[in-house]
C-alpha atoms as a PDB file:
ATOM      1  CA  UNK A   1     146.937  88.038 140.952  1.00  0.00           C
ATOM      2  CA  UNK A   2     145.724  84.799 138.881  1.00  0.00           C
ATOM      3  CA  UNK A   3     142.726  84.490 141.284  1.00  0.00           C
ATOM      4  CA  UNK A   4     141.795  88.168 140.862  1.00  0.00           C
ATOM      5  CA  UNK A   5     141.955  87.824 137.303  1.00  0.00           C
ATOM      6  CA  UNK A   6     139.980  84.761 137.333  1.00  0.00           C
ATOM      7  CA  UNK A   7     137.434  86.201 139.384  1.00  0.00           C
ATOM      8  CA  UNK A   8     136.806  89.421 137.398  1.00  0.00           C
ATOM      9  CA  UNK A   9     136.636  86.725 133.867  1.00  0.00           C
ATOM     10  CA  UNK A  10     133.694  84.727 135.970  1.00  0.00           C
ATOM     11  CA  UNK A  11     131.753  87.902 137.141  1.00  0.00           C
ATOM     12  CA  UNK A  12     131.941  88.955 133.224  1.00  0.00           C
ATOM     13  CA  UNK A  13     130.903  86.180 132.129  1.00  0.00           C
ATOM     14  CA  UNK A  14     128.334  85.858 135.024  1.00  0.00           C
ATOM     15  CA  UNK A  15     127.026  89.257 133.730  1.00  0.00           C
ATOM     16  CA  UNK A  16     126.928  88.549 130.202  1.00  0.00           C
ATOM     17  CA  UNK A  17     125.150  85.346 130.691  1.00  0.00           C
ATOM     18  CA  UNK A  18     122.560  87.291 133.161  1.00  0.00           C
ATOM     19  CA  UNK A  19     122.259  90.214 130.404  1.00  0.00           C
ATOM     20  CA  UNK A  20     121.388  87.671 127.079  1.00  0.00           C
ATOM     21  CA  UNK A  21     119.349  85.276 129.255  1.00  0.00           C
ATOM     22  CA  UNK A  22     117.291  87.392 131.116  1.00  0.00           C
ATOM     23  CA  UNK A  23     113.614  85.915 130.384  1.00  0.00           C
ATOM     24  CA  UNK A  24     111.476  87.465 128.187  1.00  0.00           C
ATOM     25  CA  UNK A  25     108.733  89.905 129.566  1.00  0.00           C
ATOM     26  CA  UNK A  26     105.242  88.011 128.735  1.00  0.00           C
ATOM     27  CA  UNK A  27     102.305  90.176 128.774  1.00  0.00           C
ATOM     28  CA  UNK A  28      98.574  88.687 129.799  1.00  0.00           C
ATOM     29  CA  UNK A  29      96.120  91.540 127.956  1.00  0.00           C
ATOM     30  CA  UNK A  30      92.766  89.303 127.751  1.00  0.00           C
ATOM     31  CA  UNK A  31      90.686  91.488 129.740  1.00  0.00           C
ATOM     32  CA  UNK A  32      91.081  93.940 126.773  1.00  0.00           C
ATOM     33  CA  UNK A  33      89.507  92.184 123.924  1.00  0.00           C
ATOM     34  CA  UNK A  34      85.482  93.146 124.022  1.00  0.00           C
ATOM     35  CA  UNK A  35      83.780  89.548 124.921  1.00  0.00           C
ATOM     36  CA  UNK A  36      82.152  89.011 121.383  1.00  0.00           C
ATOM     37  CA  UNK A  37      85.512  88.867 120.055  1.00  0.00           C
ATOM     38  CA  UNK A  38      87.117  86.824 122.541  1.00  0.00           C
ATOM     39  CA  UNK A  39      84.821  84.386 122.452  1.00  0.00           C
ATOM     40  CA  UNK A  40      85.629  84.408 118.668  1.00  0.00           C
ATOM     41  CA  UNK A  41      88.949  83.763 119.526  1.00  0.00           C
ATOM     42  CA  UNK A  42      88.690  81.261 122.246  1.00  0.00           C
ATOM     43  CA  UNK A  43      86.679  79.292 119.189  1.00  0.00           C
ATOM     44  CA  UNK A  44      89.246  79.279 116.960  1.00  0.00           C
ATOM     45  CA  UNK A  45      91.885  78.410 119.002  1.00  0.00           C
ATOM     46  CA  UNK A  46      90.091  75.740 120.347  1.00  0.00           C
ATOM     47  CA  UNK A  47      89.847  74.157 116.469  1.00  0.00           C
ATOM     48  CA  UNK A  48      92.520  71.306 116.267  1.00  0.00           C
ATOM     49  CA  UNK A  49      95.713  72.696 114.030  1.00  0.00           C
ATOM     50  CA  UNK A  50      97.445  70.233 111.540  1.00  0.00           C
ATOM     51  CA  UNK A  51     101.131  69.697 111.007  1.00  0.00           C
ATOM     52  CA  UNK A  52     103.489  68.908 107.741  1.00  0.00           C
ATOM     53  CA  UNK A  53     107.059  68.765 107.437  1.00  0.00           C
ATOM     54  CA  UNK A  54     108.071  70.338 103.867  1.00  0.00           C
ATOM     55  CA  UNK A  55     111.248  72.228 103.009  1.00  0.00           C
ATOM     56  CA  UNK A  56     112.823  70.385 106.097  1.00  0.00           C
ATOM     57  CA  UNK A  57     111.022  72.187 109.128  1.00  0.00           C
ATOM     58  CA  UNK A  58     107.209  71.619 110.792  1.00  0.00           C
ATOM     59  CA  UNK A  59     104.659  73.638 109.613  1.00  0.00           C
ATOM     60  CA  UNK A  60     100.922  74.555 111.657  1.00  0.00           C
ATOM     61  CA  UNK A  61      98.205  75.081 110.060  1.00  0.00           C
ATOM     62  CA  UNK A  62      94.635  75.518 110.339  1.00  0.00           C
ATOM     63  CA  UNK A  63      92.212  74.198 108.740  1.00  0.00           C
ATOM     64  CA  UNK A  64      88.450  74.615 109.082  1.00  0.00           C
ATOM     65  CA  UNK A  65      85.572  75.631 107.243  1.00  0.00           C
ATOM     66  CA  UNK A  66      83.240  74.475 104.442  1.00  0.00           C
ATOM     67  CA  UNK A  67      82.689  74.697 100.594  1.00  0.00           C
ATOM     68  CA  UNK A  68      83.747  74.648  97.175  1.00  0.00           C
ATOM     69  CA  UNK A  69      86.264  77.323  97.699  1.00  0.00           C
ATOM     70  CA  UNK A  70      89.406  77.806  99.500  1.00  0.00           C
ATOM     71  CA  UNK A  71      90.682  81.007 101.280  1.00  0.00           C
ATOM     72  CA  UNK A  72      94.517  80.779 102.127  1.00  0.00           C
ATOM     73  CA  UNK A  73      95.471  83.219 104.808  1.00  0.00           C
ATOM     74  CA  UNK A  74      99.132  84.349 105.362  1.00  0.00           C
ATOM     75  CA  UNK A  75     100.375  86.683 107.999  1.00  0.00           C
ATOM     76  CA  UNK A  76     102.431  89.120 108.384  1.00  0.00           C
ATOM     77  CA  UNK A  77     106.244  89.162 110.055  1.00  0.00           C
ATOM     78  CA  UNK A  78     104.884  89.282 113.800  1.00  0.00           C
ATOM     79  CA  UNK A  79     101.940  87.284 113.310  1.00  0.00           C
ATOM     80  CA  UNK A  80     100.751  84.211 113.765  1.00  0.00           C
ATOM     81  CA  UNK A  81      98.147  81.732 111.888  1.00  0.00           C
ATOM     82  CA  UNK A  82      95.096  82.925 114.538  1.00  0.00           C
ATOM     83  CA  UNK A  83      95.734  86.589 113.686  1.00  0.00           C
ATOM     84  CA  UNK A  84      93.370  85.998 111.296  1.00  0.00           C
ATOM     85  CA  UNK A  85      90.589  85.191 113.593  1.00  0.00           C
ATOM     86  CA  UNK A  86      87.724  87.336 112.902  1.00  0.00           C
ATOM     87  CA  UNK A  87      88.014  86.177 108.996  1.00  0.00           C
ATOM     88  CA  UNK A  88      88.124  82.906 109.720  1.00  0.00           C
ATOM     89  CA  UNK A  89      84.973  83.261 112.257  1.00  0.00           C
ATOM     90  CA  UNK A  90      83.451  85.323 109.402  1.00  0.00           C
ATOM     91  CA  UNK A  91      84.042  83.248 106.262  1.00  0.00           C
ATOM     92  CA  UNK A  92      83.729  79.857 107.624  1.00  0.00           C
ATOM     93  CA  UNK A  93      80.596  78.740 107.156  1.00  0.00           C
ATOM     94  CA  UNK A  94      81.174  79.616 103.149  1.00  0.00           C
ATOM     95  CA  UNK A  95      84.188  78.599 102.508  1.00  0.00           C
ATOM     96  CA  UNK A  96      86.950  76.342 103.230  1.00  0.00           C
ATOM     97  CA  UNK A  97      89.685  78.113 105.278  1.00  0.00           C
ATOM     98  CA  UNK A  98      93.691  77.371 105.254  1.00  0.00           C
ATOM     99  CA  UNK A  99      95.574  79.649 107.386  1.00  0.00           C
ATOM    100  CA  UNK A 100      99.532  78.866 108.113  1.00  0.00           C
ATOM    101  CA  UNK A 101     101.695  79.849 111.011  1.00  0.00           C
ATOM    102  CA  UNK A 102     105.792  79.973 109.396  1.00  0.00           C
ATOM    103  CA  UNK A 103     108.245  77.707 110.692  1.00  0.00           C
ATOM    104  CA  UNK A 104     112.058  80.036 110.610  1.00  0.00           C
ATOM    105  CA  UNK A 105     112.476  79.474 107.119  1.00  0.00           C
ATOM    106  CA  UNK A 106     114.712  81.964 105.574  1.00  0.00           C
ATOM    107  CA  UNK A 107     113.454  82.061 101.846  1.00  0.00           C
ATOM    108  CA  UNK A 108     110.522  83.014  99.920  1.00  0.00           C
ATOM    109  CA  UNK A 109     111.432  79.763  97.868  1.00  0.00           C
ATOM    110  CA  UNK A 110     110.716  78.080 101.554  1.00  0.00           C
ATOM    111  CA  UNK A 111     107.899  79.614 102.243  1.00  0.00           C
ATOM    112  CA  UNK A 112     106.508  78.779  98.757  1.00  0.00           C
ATOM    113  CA  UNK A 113     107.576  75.303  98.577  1.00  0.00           C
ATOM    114  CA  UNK A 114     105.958  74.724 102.349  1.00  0.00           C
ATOM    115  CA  UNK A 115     102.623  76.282 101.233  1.00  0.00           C
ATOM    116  CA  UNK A 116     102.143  74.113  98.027  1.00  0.00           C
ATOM    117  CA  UNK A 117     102.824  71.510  99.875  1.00  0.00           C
ATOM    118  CA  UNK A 118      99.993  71.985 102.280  1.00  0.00           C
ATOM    119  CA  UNK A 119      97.503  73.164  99.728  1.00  0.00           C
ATOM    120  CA  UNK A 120      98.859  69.151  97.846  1.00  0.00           C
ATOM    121  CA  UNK A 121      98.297  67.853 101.264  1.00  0.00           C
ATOM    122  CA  UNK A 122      94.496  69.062 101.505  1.00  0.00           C
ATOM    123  CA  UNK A 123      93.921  68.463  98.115  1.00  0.00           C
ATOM    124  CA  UNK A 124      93.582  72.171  97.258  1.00  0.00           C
ATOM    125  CA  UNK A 125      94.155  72.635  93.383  1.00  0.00           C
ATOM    126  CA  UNK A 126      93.841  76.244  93.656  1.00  0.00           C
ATOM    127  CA  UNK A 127      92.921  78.859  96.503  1.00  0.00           C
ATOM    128  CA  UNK A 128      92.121  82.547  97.158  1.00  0.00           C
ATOM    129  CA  UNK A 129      95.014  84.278  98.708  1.00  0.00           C
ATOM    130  CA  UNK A 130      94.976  86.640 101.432  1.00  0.00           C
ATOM    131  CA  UNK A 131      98.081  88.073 102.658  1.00  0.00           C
ATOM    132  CA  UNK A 132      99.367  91.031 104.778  1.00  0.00           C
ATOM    133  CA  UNK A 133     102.254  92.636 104.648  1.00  0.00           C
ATOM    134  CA  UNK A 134     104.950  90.024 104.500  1.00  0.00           C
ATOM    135  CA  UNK A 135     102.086  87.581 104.033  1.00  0.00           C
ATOM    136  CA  UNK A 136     101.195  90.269 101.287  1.00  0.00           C
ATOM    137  CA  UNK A 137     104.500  90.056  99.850  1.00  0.00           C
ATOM    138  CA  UNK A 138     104.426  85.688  99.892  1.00  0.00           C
ATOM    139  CA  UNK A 139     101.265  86.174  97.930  1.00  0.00           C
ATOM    140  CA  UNK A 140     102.660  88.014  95.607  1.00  0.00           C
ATOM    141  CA  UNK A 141     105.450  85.577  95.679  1.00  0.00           C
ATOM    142  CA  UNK A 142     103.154  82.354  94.866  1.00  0.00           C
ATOM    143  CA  UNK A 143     101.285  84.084  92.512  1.00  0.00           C
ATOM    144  CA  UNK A 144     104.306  84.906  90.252  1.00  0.00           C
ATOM    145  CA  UNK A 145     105.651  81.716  90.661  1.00  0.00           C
ATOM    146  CA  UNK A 146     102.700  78.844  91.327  1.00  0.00           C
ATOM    147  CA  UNK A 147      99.695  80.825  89.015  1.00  0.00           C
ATOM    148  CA  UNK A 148      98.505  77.794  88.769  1.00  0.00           C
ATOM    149  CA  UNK A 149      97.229  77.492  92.431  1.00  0.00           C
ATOM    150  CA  UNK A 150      96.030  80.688  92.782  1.00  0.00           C
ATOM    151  CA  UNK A 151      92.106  81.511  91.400  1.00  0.00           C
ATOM    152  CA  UNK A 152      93.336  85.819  93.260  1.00  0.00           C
ATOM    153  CA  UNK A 153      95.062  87.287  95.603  1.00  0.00           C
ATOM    154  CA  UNK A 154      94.258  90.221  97.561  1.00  0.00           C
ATOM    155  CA  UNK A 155      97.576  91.980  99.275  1.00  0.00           C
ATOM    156  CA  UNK A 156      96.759  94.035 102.234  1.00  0.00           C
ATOM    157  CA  UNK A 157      99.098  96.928 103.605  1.00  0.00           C
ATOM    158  CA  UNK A 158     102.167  95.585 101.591  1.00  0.00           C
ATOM    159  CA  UNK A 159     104.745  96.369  99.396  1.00  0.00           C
ATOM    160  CA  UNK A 160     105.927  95.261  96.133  1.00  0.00           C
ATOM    161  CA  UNK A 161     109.816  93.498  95.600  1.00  0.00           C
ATOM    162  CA  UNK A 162     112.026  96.584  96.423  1.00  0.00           C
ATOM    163  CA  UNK A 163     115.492  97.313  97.775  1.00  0.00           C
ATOM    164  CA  UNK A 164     114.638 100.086 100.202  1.00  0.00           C
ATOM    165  CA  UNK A 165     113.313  98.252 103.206  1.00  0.00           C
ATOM    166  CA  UNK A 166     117.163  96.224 103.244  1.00  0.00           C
ATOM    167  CA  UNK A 167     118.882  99.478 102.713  1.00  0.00           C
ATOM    168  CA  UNK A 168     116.738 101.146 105.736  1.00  0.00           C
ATOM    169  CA  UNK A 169     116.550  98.517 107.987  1.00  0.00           C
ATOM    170  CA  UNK A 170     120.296  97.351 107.235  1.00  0.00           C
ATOM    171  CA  UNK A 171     122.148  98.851 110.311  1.00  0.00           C
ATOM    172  CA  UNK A 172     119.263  97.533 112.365  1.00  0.00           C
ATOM    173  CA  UNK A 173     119.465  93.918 111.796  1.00  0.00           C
ATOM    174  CA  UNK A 174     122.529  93.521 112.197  1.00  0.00           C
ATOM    175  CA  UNK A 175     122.597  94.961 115.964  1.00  0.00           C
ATOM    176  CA  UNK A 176     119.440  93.054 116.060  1.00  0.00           C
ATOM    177  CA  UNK A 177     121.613  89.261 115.246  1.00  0.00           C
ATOM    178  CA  UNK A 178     123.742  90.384 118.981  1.00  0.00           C
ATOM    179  CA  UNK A 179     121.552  91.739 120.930  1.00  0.00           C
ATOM    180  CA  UNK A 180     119.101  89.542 123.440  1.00  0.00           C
ATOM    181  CA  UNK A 181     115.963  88.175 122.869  1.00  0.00           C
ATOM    182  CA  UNK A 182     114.205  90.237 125.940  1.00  0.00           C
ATOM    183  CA  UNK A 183     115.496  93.488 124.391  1.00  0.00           C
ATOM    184  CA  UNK A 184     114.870  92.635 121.299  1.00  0.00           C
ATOM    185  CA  UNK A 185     111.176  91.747 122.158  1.00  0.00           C
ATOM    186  CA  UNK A 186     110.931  94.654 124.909  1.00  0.00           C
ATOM    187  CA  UNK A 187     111.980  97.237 121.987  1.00  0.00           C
ATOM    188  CA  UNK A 188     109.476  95.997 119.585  1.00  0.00           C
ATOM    189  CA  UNK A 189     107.047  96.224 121.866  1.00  0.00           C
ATOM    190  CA  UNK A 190     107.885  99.496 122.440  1.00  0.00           C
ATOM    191  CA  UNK A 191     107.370 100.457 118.695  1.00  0.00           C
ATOM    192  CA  UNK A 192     103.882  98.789 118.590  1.00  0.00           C
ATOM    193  CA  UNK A 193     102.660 100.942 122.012  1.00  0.00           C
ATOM    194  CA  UNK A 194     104.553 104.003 120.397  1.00  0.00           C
ATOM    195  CA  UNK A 195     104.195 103.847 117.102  1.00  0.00           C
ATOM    196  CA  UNK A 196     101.795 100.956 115.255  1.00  0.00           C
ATOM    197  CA  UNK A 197      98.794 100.151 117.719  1.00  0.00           C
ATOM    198  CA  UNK A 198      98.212 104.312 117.931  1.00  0.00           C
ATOM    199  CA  UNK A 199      97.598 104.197 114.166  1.00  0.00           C
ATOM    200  CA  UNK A 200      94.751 101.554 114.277  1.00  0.00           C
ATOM    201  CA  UNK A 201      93.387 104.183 116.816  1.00  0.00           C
ATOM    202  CA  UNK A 202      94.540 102.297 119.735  1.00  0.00           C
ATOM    203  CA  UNK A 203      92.143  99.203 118.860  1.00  0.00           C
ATOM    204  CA  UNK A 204      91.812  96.831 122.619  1.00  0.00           C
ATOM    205  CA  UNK A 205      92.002  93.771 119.688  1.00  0.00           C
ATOM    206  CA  UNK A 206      95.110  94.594 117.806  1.00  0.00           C
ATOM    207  CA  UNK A 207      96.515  95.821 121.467  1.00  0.00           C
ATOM    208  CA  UNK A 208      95.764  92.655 123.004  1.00  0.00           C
ATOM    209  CA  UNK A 209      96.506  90.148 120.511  1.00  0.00           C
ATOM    210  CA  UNK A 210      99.743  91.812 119.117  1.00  0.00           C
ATOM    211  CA  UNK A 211     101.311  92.395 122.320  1.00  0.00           C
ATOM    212  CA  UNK A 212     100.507  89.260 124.120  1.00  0.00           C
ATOM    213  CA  UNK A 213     101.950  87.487 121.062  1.00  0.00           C
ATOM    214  CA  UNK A 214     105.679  89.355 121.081  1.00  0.00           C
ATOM    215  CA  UNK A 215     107.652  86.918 123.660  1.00  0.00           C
ATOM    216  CA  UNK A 216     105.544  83.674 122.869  1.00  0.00           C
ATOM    217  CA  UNK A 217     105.083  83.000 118.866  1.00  0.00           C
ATOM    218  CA  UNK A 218     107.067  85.936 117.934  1.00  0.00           C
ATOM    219  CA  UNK A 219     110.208  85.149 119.051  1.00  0.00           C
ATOM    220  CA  UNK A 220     113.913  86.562 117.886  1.00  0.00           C
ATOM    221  CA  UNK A 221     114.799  83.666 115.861  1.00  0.00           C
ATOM    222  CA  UNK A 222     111.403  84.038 113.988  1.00  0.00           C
ATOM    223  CA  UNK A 223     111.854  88.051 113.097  1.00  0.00           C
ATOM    224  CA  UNK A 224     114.775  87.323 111.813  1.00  0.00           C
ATOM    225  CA  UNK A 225     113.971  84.639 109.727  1.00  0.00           C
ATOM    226  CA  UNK A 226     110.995  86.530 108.506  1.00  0.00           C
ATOM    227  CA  UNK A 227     112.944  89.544 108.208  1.00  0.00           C
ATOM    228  CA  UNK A 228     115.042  87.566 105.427  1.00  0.00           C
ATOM    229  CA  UNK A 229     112.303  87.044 103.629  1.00  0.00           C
ATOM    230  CA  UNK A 230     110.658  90.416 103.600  1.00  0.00           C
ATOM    231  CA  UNK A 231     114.256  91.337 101.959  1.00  0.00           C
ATOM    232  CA  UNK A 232     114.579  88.558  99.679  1.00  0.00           C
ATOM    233  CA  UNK A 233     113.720  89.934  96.025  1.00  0.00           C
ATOM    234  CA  UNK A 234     112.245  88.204  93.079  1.00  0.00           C
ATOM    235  CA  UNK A 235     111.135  89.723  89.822  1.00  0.00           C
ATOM    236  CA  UNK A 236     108.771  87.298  88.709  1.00  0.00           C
ATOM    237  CA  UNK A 237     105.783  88.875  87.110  1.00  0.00           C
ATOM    238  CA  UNK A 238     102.222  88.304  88.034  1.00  0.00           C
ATOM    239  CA  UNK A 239     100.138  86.972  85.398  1.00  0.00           C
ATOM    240  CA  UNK A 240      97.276  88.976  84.228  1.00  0.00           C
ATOM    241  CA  UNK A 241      94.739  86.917  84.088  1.00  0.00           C
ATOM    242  CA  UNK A 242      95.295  86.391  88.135  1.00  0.00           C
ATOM    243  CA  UNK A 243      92.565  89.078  89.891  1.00  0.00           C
ATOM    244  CA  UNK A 244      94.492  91.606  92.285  1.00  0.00           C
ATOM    245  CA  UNK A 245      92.987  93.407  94.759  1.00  0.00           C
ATOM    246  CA  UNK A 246      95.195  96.159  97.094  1.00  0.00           C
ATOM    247  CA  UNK A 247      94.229  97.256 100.721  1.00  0.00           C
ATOM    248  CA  UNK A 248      96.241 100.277 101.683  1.00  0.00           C
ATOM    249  CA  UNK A 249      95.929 102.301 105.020  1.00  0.00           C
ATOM    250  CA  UNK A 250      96.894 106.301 104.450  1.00  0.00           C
ATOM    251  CA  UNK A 251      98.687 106.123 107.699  1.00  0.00           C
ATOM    252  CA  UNK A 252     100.843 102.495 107.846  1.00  0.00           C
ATOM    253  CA  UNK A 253     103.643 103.121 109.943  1.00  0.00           C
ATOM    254  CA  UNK A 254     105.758 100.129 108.638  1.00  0.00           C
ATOM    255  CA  UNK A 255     105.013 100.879 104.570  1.00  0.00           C
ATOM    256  CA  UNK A 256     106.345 103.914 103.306  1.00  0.00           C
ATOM    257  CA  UNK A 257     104.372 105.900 100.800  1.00  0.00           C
ATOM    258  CA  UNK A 258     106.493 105.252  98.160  1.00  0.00           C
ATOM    259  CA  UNK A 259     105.949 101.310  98.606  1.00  0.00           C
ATOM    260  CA  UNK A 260     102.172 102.161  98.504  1.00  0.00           C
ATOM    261  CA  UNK A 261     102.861 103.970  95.439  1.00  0.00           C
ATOM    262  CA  UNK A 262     105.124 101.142  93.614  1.00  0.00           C
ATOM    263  CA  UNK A 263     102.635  98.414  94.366  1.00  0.00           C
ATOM    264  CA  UNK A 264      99.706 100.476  92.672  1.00  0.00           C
ATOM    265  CA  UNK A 265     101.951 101.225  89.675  1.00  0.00           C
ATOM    266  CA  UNK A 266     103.372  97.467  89.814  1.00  0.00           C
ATOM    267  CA  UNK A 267      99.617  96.224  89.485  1.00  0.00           C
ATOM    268  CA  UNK A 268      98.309  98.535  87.694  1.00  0.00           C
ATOM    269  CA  UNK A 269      94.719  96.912  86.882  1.00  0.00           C
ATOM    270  CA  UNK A 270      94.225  96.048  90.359  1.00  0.00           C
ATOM    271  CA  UNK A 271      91.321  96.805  92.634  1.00  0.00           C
ATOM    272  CA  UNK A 272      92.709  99.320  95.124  1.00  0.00           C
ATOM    273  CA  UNK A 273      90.805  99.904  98.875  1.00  0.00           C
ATOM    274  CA  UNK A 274      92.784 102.881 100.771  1.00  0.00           C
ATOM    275  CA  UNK A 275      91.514 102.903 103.997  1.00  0.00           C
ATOM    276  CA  UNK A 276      91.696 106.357 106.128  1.00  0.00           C
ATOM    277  CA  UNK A 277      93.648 106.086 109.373  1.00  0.00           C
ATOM    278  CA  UNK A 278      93.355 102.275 109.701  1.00  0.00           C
ATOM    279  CA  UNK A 279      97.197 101.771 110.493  1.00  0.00           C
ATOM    280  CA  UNK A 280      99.639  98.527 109.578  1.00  0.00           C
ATOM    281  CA  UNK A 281      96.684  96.062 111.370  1.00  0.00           C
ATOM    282  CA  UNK A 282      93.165  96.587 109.716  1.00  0.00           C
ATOM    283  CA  UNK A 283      92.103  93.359 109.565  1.00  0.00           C
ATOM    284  CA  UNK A 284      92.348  93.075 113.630  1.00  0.00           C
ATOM    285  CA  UNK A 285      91.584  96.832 114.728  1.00  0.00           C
ATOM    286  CA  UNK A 286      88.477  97.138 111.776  1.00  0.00           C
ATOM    287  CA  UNK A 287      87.573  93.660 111.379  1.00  0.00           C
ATOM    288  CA  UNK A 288      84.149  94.173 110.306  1.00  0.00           C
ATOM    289  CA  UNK A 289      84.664  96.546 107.670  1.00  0.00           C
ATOM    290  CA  UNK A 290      88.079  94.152 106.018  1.00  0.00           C
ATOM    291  CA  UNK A 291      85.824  91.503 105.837  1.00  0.00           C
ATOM    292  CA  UNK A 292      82.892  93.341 103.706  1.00  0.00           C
ATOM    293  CA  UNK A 293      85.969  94.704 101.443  1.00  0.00           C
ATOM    294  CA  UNK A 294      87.286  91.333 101.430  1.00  0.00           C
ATOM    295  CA  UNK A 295      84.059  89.427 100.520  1.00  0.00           C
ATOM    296  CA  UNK A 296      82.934  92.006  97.409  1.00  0.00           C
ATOM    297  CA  UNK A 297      86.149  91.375  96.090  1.00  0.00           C
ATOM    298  CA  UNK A 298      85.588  87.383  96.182  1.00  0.00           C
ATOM    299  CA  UNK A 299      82.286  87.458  95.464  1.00  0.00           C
ATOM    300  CA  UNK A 300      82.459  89.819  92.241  1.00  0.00           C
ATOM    301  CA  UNK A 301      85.529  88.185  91.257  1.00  0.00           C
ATOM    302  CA  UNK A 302      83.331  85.123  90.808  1.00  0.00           C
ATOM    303  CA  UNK A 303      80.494  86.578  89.631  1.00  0.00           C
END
């Protein structure tokens, strides 16, 4: 009877450990992108990435580019520092380009702290900040609280400090702390062929890049970390005197209406863009137009 019940305890165990280390489906999508922009890619990729340890963990970052002003890119929960790619390829030969890749911090005050210290690091007194959606948010973030780094920030498909993403998405995380990382991953990819790449009209780019990126960069441990700090409030006001620019699609899947509506009213003197069934991932899926949108806002800005 011992032995039997021994026996049944190893094959649960057996199964559990099977069921939460199961590897993590990794999908090869290259042959989507359209050549111009993988080349694009390829050459930014290619560009050596730095590394600084602030706020205790390692944090990449890119840095490339040339001129007397500095664009700071900062991406969203399931991206990555080359997300940004067809910016970078864009703006580069203009202006100096920082674009950072998260370590699992849990904390906007992490996040913030990590960032200064890699603009202190390059010697970067103050930059142009470009964020989407949780990168959107951090900008917001280091513009309350560092103004004095910031020359303006322009927050694409975002939200402003709120309560109702925690309230919605409670439930969710916390089946999302047990459950494994290959369903975790699988299920998210799930959403973006469901749900988020159909409303950036099925782009090849955002397809490719976002979906070869869930298993690899975007990990578990990282969503939930980033998760924390898409939740974590602040009421720091933005200055004034800091130019804001919004870029809003009609359609985002992943900010509701009524966040579109309480960053407009929380900014009220900003430049808005609303772009017409552009989904969560603009800057990927409609690269060329982002980039004129984001250029007349730096270059008027200045003027």
């Amino acid at each position: 009877m011992r032995a039997k019940i021994i026996l049944i305890l190893l094959l649960i165990v057996t199964g559990l450990a099977i069921f939460y280390l199961y590897p993590v489906k990794r999908v090869n999508l290259e042959t989507l992108y359209p050549d111009s922009v993988f080349t694009q890619l390829n050459q930014v990729r290619q560009e050596p990435v730095q590394q600084i340890t602030a706020s205790g963990p390692t944090w990449t970052y890119l840095v490339t580019g040339r001129g007397d002003t500095t664009l700071l890119f900062l991406h969203g929960m399931g991206g990555s520092y080359d997300i940004w790619f067809q910016q970078i390829s864009h703006f580069k030969n203009r202006y100096r380009i920082i674009s950072v890749e998260y370590p699992p911090v849990h904390s906007l005050k992490d996040l913030g702290s990590g960032i200064v210290g890699i603009l202190d690091k390059e010697a970067v007194q103050r930059a142009v900040v470009i964020g989407s959606s949780l990168g959107g948010y951090l900008a917001q973030y280091l513009t309350a609280n560092y103004p004095d780094r910031v020359l303006m920030v322009s927050l694409g498909n975002t939200f402003p400090p709120n309560t109702e993403i925690k309230e919605k998405n409670a439930g969710l995380i916390r089946l999302l702390r047990i459950l494994p990382e290959w369903l975790v991953i699988g299920q998210m990819r799930n959403r973006y062929e469901e749900e988020i790449l159909p409303a950036s009209g099925n782009s090849p780019t955002a397809t490719a890049f976002l979906l070869t990126l869930l298993g690899t960069k975007v990990n578990k441990q990282n969503l939930l970390a980033r998760y924390h700090c898409v939740v974590d409030y602040f009421d720091t006001p933005v200055p004034d005197s800091i130019p804001v620019q919004i870029i809003e699609s009609d359609n985002d899947p992943l900010v509701s209406s009524s966040l579109r509506e309480a960053l407009k009213a929380r900014y009220p003197t900003a430049r808005v863009v609303t772009l017409n069934a552009q989904g969560h991932f603009p800057y990927l899926s409609h690269a060329r137009q982002y980039n004129a949108i984001l250029e007349k806002f730096i270059t008027q800005t200045n003027d």
